[in-house]
Structure formats: structure tokens, C-alpha cells
N, C-alpha and C. Protein backbone atom coordinates (compact mmCIF):
# COMPACT_ATOMS: atom_id res chain seq x y z
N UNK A 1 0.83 -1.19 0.00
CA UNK A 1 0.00 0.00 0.00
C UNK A 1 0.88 1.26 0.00
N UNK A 2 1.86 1.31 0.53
CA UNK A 2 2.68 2.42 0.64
C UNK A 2 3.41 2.41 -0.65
N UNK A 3 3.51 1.77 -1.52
CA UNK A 3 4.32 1.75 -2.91
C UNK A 3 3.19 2.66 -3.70
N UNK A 4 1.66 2.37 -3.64
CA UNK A 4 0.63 3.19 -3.44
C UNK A 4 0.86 5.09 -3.45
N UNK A 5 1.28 4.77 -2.15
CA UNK A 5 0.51 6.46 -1.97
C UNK A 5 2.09 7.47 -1.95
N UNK A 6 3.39 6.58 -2.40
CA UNK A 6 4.52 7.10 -3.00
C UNK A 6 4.37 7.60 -3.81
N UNK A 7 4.06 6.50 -5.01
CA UNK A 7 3.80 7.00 -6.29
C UNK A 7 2.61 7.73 -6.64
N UNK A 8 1.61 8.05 -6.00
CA UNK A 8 0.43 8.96 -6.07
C UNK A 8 1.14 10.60 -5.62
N UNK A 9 1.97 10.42 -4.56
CA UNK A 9 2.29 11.86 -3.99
C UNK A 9 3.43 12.29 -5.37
N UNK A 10 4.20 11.61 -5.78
CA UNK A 10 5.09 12.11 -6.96
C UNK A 10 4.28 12.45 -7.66
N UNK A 11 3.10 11.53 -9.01
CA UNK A 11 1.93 11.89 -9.53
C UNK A 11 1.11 12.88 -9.47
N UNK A 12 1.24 13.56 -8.29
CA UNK A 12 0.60 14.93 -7.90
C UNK A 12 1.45 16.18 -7.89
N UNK A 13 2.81 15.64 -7.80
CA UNK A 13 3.64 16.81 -7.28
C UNK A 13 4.14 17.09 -8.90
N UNK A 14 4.36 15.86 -9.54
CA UNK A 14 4.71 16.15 -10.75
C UNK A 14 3.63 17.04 -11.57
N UNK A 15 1.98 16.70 -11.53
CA UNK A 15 1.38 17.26 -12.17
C UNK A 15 0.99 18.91 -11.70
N UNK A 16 1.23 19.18 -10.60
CA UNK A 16 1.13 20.48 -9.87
C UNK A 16 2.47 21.28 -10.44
N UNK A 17 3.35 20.63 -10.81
CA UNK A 17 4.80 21.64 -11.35
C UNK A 17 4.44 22.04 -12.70
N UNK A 18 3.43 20.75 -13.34
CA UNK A 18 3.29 21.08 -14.99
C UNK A 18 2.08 21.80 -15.20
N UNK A 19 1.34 21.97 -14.01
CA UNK A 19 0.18 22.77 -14.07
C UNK A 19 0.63 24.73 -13.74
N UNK A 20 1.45 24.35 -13.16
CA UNK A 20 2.05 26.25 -12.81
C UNK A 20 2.87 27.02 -13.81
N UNK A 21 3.94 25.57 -14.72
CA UNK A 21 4.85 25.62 -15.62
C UNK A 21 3.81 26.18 -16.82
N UNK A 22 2.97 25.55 -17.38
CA UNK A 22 1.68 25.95 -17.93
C UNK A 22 0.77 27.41 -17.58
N UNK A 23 0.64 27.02 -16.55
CA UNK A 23 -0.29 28.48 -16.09
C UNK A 23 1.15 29.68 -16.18
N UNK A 24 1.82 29.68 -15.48
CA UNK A 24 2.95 30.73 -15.70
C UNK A 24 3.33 31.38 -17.13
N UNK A 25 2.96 30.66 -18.50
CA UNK A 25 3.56 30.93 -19.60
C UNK A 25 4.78 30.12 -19.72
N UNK A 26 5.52 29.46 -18.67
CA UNK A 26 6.71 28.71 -19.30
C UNK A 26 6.70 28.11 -20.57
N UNK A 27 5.50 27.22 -21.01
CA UNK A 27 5.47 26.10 -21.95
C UNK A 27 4.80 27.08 -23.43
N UNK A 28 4.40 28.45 -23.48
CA UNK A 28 4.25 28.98 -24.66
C UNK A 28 5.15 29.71 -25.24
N UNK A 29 5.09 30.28 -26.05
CA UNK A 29 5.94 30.47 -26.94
C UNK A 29 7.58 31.24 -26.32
N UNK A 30 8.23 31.47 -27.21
CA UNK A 30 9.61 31.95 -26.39
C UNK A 30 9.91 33.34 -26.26
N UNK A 31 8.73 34.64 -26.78
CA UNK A 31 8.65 36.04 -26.19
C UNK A 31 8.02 35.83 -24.87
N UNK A 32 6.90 34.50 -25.15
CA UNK A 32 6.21 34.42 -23.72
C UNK A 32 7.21 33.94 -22.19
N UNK A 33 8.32 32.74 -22.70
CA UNK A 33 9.02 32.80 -21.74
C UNK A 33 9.74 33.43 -21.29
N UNK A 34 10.25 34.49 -22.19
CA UNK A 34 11.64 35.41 -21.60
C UNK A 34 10.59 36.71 -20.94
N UNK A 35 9.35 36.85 -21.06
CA UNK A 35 8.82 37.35 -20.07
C UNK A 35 8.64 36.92 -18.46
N UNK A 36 8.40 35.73 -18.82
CA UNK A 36 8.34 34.93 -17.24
C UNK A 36 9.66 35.25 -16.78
N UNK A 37 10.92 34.64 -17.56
CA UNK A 37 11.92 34.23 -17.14
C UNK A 37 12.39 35.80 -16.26
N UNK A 38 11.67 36.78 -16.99
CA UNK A 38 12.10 38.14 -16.41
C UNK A 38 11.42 38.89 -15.41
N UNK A 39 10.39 37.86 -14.70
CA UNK A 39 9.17 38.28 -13.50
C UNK A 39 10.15 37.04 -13.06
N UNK A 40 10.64 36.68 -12.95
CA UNK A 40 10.90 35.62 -11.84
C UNK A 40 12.23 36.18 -11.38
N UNK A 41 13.47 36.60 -12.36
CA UNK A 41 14.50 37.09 -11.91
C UNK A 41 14.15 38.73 -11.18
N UNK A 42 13.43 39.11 -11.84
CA UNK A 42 12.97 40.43 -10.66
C UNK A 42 12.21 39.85 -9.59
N UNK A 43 11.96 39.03 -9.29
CA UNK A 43 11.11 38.79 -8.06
C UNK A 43 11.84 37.84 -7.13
N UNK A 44 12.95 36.93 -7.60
CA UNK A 44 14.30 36.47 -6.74
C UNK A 44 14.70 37.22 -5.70
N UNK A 45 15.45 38.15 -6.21
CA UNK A 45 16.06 38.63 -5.18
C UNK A 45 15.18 39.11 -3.80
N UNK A 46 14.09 39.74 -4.07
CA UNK A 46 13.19 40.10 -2.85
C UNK A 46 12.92 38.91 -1.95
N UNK A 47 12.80 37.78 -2.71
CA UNK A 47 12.32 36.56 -2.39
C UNK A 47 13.64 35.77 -0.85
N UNK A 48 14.81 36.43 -1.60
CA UNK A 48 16.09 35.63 -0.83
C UNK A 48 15.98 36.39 0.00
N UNK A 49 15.66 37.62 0.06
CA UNK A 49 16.08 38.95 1.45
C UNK A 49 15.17 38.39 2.59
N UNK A 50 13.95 38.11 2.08
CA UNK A 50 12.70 37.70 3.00
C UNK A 50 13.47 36.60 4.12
N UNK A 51 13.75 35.45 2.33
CA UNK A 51 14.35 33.97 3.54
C UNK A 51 15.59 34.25 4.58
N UNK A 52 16.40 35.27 3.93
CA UNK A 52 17.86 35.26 4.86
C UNK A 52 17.21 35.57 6.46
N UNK A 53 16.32 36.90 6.23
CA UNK A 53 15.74 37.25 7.44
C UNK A 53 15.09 36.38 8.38
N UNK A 54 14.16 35.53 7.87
CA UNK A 54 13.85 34.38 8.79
C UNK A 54 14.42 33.75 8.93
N UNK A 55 15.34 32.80 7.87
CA UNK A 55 16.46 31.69 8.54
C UNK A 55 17.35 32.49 9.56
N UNK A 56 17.80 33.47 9.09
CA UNK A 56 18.80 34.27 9.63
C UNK A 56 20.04 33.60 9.39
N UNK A 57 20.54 33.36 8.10
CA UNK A 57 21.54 33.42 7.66
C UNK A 57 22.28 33.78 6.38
N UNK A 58 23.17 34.21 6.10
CA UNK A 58 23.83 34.62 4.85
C UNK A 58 24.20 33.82 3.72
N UNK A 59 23.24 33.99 2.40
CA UNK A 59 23.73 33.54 1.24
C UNK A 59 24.83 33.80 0.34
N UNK A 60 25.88 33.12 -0.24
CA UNK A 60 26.54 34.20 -0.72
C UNK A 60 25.77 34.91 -2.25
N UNK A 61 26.34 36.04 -2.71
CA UNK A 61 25.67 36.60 -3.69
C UNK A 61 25.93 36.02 -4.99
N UNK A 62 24.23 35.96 -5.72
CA UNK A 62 23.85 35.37 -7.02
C UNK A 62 24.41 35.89 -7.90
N UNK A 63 25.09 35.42 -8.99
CA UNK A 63 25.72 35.52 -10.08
C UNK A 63 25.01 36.32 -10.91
N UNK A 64 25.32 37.29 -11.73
CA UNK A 64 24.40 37.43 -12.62
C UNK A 64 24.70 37.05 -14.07
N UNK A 65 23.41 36.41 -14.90
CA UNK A 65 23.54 35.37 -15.86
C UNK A 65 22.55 36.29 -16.60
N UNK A 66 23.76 36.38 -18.44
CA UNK A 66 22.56 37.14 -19.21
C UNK A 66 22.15 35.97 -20.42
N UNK A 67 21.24 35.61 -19.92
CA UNK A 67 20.81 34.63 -20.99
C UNK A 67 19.14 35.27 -21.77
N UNK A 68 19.13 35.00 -22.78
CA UNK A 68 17.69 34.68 -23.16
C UNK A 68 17.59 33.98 -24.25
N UNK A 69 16.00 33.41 -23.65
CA UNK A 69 15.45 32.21 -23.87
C UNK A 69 15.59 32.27 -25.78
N UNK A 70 15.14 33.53 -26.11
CA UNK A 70 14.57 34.00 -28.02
C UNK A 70 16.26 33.58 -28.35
N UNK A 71 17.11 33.67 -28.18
CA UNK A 71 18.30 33.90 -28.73
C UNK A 71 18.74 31.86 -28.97
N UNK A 72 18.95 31.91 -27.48
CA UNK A 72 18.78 30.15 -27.39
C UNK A 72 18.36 29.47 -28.18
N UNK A 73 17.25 29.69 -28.20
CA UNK A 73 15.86 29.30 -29.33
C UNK A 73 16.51 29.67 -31.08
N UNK A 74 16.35 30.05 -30.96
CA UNK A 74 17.01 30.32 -32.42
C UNK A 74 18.45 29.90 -33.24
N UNK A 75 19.38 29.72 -32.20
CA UNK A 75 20.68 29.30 -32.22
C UNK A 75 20.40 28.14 -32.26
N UNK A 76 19.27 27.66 -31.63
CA UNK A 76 19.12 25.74 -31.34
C UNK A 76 18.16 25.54 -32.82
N UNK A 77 17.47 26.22 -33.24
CA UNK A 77 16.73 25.73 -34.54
C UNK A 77 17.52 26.17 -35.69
N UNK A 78 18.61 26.99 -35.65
CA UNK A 78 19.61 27.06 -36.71
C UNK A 78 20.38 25.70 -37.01
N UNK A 79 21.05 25.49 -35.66
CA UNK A 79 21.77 24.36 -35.71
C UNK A 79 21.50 23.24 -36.31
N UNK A 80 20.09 22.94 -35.89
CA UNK A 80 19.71 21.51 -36.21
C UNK A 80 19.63 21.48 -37.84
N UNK A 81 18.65 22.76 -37.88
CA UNK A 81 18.27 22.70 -39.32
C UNK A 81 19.38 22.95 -40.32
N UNK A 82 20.90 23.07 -39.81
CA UNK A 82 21.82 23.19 -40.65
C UNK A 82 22.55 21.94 -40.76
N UNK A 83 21.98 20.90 -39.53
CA UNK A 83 22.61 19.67 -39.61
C UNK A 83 21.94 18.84 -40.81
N UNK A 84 20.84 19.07 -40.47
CA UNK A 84 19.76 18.32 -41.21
C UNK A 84 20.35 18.42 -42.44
N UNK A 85 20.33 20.10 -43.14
CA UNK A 85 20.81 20.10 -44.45
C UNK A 85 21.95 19.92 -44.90
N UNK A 86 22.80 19.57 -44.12
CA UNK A 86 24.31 19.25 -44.53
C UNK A 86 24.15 17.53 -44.67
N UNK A 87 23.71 16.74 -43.72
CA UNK A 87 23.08 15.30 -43.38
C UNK A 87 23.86 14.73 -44.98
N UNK A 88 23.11 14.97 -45.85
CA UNK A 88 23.12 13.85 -46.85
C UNK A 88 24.22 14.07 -47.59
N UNK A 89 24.84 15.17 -47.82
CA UNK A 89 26.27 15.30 -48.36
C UNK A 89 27.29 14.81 -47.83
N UNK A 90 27.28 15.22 -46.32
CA UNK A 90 28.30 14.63 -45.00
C UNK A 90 28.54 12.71 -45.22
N UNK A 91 27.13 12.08 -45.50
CA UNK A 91 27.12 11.19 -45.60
C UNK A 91 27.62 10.83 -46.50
N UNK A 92 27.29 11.08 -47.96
CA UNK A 92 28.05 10.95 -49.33
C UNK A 92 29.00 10.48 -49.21
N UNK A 93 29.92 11.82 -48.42
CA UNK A 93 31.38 12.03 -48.29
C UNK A 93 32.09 10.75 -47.56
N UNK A 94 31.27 10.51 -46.57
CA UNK A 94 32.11 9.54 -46.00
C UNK A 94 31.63 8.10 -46.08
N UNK A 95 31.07 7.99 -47.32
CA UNK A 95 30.85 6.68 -47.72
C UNK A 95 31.44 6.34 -49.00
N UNK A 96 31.60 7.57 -49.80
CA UNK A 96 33.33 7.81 -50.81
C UNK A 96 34.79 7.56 -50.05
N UNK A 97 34.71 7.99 -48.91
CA UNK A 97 36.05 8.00 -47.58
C UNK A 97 36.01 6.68 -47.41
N UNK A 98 35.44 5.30 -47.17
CA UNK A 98 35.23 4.40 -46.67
C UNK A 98 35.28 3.93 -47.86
N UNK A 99 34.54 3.75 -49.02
CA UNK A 99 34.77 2.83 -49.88
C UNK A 99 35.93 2.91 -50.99
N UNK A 100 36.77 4.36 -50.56
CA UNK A 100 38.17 4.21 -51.01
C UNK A 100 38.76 3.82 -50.06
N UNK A 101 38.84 3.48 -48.97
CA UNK A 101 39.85 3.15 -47.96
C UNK A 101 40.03 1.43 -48.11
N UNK A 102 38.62 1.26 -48.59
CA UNK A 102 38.61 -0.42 -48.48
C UNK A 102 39.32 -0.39 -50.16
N UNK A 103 39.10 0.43 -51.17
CA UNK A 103 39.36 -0.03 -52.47
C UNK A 103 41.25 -0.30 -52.16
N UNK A 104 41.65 0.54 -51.00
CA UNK A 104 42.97 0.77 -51.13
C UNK A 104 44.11 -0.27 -49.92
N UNK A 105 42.86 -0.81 -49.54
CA UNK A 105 43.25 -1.97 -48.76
C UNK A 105 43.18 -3.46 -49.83
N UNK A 106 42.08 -3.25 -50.73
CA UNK A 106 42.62 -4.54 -51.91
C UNK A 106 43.62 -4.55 -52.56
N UNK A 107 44.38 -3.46 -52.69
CA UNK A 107 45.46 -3.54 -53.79
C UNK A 107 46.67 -4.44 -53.22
């Protein structure tokens, strides 16, 4: 029974992360995330001042990271789609590379 209500509490916790990830805008488009991504980094830091004060102890200070999501995004659908189109030549090539290597191992 307890193998049960393990896997029910993950099942819930998992679907409660994909329900906020969703509701938040994470999962739409990528102007929509680098908006989130930019309510959440403005709303960090207030967030740590709160906790230091109640734990009452010192974090050291957060890095700052300039990323965005549109740029990412785009660099990652360049890539692929330049793999893709290179794909069948690349292959060509090295199946000319290989079947001279073997022609030059019969001699």
C-alpha cells in the first residue's frame, strides 16, 4: 500500500509543477518565456532577502547570468536545421572515404 501512496504523492507533485509551468507561460511560446523568465529574476532577489531574514543566515551573492530564452531558441533551430541540411552530403562524403579506404586496402 505504501508503494501506493509514493507513487500517487510524486503523480501529484509532478502534475502540480506542470500545471504552474503551464499556467505561468513557461510552456508557450519563447517572447512568452523570456517574459516569465524576467518576472521571476525580478522577483528572486526580494524573495532571498525575505528567507535570509527568517532563517537568519547569509547567502553568498547570485551571479548574474545574461541569458535569453529567443536567442537560445534560435541558435538551437539554426543548428539543427543546418545539420539536417548538410546530413546527406556529410554522408556521401564519407561513404566515398570508406569505400576508397577499403578499395585501397585490396590492392
Amino acid at each position: 500500500m505504501r508503494g501506493k501512496n509514493v507513487l500517487a504523492t510524486k503523480v501529484t507533485i509532478a502534475g502540480g509543477a506542470l500545471y504552474v509551468a503551464y499556467d505561468s507561460g513557461l510552456l508557450g511560446g519563447s517572447e512568452q518565456g523570456s517574459k516569465v523568465i524576467g518576472k521571476a529574476k525580478a522577483a528572486f532577489p526580494p524573495a532571498v532577502d525575505e528567507w535570509v531574514k527568517y532563517f537568519g543566515f547569509e547567502l553568498p551573492a547570485f551571479p548574474k547570468i545574461g541569458f535569453a530564452p529567443v536567442e537560445a531558441w534560435n541558435s538551437g533551430v539554426h543548428s539543427s536545421i543546418s545539420a539536417l541540411s548538410s546530413g546527406p552530403t556529410a554522408v556521401g562524403d564519407y561513404t566515398n572515404q570508406g569505400l576508397q579506404y577499403l578499395k585501397d586496402l585490396a590492392k
